[in-house]
PDB file of N, CA and C in Angstrom:
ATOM      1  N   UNK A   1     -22.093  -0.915 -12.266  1.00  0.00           N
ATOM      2  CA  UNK A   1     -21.729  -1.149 -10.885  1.00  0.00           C
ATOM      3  C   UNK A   1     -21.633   0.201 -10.193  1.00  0.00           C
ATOM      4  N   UNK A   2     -22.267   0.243  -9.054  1.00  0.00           N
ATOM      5  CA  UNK A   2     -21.964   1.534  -8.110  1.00  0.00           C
ATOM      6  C   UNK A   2     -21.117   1.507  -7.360  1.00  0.00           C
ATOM      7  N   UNK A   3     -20.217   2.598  -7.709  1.00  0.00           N
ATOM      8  CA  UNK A   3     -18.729   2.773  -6.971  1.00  0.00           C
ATOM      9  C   UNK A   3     -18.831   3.998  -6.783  1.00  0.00           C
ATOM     10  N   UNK A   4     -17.469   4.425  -5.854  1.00  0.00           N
ATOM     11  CA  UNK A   4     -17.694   5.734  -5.581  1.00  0.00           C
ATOM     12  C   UNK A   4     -15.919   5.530  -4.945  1.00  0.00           C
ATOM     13  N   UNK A   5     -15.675   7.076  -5.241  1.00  0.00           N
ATOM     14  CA  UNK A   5     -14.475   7.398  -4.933  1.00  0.00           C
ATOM     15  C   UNK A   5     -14.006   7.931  -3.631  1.00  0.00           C
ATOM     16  N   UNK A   6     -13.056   7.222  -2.631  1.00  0.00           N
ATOM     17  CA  UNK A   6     -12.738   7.319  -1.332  1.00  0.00           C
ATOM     18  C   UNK A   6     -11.680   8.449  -1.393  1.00  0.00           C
ATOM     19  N   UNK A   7     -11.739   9.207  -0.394  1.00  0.00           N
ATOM     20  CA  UNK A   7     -10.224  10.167  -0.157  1.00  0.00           C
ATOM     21  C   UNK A   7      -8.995   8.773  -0.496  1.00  0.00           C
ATOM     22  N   UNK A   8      -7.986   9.378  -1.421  1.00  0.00           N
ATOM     23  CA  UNK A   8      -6.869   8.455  -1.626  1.00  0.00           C
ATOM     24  C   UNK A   8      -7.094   8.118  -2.769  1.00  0.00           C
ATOM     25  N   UNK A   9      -8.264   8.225  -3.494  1.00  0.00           N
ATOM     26  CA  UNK A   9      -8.005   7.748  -4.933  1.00  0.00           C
ATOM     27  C   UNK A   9      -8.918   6.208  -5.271  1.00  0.00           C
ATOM     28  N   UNK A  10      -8.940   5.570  -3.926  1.00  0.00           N
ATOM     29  CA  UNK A  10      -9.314   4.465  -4.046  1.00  0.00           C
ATOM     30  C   UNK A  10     -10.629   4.419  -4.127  1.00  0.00           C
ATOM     31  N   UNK A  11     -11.429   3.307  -5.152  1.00  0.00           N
ATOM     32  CA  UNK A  11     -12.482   2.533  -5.676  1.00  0.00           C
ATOM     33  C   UNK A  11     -13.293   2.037  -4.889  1.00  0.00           C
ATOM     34  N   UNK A  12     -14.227   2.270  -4.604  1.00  0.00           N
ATOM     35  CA  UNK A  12     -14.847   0.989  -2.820  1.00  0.00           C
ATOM     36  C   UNK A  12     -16.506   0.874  -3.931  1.00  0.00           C
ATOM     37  N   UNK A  13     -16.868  -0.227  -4.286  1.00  0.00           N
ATOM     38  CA  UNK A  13     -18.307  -0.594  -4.232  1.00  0.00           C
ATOM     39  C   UNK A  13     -19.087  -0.258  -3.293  1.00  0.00           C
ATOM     40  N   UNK A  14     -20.487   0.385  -4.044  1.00  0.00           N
ATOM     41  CA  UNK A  14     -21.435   1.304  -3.124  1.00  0.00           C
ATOM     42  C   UNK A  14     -22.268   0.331  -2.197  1.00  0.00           C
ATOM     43  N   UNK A  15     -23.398   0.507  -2.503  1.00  0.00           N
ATOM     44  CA  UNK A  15     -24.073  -0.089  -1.427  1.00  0.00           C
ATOM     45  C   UNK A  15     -24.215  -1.708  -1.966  1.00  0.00           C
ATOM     46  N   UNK A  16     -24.093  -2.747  -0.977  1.00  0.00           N
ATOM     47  CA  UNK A  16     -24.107  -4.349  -1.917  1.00  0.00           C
ATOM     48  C   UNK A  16     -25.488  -4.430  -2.864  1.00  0.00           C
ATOM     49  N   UNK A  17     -25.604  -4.981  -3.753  1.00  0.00           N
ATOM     50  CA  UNK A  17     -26.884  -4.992  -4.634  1.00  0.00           C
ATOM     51  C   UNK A  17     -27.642  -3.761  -4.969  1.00  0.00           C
ATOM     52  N   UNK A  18     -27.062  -2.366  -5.310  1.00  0.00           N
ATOM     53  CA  UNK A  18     -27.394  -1.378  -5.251  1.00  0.00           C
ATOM     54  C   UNK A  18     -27.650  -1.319  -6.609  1.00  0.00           C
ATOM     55  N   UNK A  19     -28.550  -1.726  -7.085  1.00  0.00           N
ATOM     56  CA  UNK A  19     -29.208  -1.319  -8.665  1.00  0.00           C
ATOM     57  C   UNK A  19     -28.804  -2.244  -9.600  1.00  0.00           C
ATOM     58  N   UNK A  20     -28.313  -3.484  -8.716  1.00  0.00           N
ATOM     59  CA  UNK A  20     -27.925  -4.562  -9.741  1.00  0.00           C
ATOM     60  C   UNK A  20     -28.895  -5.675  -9.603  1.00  0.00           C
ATOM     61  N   UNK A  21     -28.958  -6.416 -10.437  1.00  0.00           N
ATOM     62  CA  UNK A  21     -29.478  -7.871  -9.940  1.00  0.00           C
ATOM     63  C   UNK A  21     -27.883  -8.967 -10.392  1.00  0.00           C
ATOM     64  N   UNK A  22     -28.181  -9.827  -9.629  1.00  0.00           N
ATOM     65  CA  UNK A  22     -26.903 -11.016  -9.973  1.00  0.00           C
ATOM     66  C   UNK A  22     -25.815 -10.759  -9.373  1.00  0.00           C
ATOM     67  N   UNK A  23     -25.266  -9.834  -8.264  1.00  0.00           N
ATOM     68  CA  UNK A  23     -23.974  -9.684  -8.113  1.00  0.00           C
ATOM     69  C   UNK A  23     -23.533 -10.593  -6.985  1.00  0.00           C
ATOM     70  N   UNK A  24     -24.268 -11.449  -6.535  1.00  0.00           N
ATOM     71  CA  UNK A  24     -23.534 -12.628  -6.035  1.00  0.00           C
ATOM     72  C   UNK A  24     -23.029 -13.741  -7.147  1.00  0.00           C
ATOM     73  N   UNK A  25     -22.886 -13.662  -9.130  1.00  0.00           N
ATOM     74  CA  UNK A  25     -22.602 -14.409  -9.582  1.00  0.00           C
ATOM     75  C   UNK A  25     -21.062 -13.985  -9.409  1.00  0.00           C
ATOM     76  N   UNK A  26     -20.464 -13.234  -8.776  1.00  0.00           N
ATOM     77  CA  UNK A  26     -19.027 -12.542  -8.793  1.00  0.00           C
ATOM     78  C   UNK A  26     -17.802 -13.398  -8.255  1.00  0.00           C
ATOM     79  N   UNK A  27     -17.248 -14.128  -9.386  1.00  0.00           N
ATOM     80  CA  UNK A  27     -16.233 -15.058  -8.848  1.00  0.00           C
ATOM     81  C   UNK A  27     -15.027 -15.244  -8.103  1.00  0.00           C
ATOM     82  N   UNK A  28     -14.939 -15.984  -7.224  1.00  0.00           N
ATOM     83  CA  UNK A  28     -13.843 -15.688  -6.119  1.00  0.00           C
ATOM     84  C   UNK A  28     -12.303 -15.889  -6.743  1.00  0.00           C
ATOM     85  N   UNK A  29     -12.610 -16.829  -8.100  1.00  0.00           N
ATOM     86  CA  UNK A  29     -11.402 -16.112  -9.114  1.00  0.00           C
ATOM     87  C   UNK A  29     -10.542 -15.137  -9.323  1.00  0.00           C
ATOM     88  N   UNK A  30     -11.889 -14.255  -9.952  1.00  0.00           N
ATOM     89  CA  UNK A  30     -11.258 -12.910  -9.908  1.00  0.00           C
ATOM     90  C   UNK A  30     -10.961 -12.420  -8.845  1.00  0.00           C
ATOM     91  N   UNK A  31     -11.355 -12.198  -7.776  1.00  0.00           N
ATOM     92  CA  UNK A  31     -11.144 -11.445  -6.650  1.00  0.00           C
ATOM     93  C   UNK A  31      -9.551 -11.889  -6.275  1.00  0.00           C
ATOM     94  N   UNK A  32      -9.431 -13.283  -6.312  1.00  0.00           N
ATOM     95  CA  UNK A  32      -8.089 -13.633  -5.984  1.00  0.00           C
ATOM     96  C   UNK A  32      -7.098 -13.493  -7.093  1.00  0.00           C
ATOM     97  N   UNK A  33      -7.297 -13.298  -8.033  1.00  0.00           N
ATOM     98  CA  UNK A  33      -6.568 -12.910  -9.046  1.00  0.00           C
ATOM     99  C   UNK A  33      -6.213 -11.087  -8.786  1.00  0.00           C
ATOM    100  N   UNK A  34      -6.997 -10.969  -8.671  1.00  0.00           N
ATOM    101  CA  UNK A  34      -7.012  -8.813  -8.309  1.00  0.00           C
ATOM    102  C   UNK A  34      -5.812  -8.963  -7.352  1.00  0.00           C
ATOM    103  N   UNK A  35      -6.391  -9.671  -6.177  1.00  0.00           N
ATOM    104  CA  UNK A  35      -5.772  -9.355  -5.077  1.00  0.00           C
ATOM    105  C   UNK A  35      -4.102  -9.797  -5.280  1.00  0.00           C
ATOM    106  N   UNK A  36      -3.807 -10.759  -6.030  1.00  0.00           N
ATOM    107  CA  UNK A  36      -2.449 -11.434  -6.273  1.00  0.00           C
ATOM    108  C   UNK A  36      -1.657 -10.371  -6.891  1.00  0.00           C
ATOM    109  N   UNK A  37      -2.463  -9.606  -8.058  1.00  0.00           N
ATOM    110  CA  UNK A  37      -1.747  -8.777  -9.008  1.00  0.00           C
ATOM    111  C   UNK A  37      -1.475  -7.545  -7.743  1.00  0.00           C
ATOM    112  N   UNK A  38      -2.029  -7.206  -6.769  1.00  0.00           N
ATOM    113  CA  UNK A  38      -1.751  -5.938  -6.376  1.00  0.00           C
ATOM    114  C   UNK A  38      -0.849  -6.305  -5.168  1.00  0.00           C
ATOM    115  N   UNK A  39      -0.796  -7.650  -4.806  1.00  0.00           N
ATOM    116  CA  UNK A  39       0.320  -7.635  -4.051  1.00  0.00           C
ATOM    117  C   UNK A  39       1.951  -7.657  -4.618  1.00  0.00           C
ATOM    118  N   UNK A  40       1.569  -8.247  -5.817  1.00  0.00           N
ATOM    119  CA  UNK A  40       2.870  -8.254  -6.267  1.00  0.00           C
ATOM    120  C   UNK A  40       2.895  -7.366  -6.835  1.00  0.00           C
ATOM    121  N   UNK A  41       2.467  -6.448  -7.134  1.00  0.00           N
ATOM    122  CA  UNK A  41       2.787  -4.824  -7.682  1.00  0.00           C
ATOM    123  C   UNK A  41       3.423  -4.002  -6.199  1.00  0.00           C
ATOM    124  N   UNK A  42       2.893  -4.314  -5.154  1.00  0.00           N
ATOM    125  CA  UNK A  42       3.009  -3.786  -3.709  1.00  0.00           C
ATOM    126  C   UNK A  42       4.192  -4.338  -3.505  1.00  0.00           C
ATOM    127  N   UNK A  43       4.560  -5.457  -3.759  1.00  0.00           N
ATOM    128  CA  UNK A  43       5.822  -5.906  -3.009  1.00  0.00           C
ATOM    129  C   UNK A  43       7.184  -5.179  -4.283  1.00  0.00           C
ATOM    130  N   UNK A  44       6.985  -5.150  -5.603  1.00  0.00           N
ATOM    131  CA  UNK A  44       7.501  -4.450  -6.323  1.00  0.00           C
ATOM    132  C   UNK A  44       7.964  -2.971  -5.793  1.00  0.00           C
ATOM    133  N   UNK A  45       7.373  -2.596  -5.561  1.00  0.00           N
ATOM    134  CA  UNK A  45       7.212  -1.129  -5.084  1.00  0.00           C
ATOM    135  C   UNK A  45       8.064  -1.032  -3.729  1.00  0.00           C
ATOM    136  N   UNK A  46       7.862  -1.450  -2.762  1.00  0.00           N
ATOM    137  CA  UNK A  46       8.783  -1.967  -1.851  1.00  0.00           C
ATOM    138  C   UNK A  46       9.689  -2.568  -1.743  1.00  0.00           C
ATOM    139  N   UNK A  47       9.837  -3.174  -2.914  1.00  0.00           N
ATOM    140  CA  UNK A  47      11.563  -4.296  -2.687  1.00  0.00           C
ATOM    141  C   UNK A  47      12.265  -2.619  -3.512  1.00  0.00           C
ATOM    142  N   UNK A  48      11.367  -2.016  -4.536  1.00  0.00           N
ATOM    143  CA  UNK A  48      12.406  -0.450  -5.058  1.00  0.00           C
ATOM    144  C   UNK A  48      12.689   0.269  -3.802  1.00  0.00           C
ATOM    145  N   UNK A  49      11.884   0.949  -3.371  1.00  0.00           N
ATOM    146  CA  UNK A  49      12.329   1.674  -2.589  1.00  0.00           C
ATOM    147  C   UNK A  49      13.289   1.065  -1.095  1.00  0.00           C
ATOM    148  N   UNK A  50      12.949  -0.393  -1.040  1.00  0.00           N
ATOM    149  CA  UNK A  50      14.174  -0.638   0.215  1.00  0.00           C
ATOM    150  C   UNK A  50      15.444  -0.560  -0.320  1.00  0.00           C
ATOM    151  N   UNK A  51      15.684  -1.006  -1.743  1.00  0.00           N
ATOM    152  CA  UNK A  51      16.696  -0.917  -2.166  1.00  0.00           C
ATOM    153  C   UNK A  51      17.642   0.025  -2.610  1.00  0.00           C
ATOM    154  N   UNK A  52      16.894   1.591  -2.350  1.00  0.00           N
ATOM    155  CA  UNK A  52      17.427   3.039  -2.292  1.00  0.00           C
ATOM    156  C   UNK A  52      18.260   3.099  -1.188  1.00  0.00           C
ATOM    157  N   UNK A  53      19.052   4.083  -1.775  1.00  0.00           N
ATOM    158  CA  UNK A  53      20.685   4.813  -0.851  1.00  0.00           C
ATOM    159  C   UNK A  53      19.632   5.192   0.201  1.00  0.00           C
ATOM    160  N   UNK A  54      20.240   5.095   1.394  1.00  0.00           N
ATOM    161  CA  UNK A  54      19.477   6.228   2.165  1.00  0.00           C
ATOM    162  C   UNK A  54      20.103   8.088   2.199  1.00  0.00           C
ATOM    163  N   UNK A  55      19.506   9.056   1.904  1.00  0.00           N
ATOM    164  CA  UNK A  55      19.901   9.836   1.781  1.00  0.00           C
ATOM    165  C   UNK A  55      20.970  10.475   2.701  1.00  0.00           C
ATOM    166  N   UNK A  56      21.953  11.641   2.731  1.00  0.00           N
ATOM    167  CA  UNK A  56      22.663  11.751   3.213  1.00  0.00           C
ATOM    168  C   UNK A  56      22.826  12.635   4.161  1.00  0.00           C
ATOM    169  N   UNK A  57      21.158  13.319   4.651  1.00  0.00           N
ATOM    170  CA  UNK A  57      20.759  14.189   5.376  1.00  0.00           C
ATOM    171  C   UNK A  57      19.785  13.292   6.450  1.00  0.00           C
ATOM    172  N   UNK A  58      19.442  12.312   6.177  1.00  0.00           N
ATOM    173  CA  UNK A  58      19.256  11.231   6.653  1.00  0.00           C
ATOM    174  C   UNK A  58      19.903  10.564   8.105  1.00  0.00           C
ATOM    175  N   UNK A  59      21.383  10.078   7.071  1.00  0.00           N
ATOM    176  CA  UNK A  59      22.666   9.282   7.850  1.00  0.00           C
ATOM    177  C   UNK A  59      23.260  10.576   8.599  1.00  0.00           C
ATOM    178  N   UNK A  60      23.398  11.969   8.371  1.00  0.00           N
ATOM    179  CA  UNK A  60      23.905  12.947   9.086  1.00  0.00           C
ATOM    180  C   UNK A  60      23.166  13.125  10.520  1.00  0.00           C
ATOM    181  N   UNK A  61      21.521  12.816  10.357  1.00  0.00           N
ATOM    182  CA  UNK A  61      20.583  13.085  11.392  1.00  0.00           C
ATOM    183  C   UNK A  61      21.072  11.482  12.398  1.00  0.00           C
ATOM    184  N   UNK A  62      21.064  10.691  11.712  1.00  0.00           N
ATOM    185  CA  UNK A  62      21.614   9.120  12.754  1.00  0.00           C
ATOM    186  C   UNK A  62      22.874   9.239  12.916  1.00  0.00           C
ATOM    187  N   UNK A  63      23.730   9.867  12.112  1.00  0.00           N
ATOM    188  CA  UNK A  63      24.994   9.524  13.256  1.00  0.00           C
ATOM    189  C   UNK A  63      24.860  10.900  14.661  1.00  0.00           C
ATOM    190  N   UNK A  64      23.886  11.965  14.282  1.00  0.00           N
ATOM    191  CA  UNK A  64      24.166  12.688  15.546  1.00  0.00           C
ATOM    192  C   UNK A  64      23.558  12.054  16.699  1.00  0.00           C
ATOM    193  N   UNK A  65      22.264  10.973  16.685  1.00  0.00           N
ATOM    194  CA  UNK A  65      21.411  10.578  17.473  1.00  0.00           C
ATOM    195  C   UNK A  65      22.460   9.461  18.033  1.00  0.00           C
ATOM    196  N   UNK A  66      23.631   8.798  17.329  1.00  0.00           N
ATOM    197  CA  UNK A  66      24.276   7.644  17.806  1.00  0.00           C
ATOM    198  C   UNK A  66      25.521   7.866  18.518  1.00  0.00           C
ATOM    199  N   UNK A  67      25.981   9.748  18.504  1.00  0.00           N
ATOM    200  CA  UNK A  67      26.857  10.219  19.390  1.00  0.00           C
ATOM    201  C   UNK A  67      26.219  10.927  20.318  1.00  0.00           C
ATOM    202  N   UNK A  68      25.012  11.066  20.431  1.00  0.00           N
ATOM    203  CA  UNK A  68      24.503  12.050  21.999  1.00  0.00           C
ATOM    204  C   UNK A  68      24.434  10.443  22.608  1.00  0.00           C
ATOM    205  N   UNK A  69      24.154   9.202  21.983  1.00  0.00           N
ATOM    206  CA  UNK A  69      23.547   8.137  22.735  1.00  0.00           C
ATOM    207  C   UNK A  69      25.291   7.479  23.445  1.00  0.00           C
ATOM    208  N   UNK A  70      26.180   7.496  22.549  1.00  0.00           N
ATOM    209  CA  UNK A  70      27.412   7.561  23.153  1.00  0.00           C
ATOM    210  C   UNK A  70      28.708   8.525  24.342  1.00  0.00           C
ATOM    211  N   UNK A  71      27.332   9.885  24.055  1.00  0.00           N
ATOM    212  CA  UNK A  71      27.983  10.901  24.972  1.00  0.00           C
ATOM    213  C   UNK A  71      27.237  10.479  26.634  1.00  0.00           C
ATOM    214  N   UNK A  72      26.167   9.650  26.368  1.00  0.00           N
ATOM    215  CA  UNK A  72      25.053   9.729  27.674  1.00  0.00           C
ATOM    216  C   UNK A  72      25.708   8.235  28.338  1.00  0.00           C
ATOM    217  N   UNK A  73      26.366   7.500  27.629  1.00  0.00           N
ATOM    218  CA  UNK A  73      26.579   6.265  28.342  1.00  0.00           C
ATOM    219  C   UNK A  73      27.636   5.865  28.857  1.00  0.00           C
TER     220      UNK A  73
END
């Protein structure tokens, strides 16, 4: 299969039928199977990191933005 590597790391298939014969036998199975596994790896990844402290240089930068917004009103 001709693939080729995108800035980011990511995989993209080259040109459609590019030195193959048969690649319309490619089942919409798999494709939906790929796609299932990487969402739920994606939503993994995101339910971790929402569930991080927010740092404390962070909350120092929002509470100053939530007393100039209390000094202006």
């Amino acid at each position: 299969m001709a693939e080729k590597m995108r800035e980011g790391g990511v995989m993209t298939a080259g040109e459609p039928n590019a030195g193959q014969a048969g690649t319309r036998g490619h089942k919409p199975q798999t494709h939906r199977a790929q796609q299932k596994a990487i969402t739920q790896g994606l939503r993994r990844f995101f339910d971790s990191v929402a569930s991080e402290p927010v740092p404390d240089e962070f909350m120092a930068i929002l509470q100053k933005i939530d007393g100039k917004k209390d000094a202006d009103a």
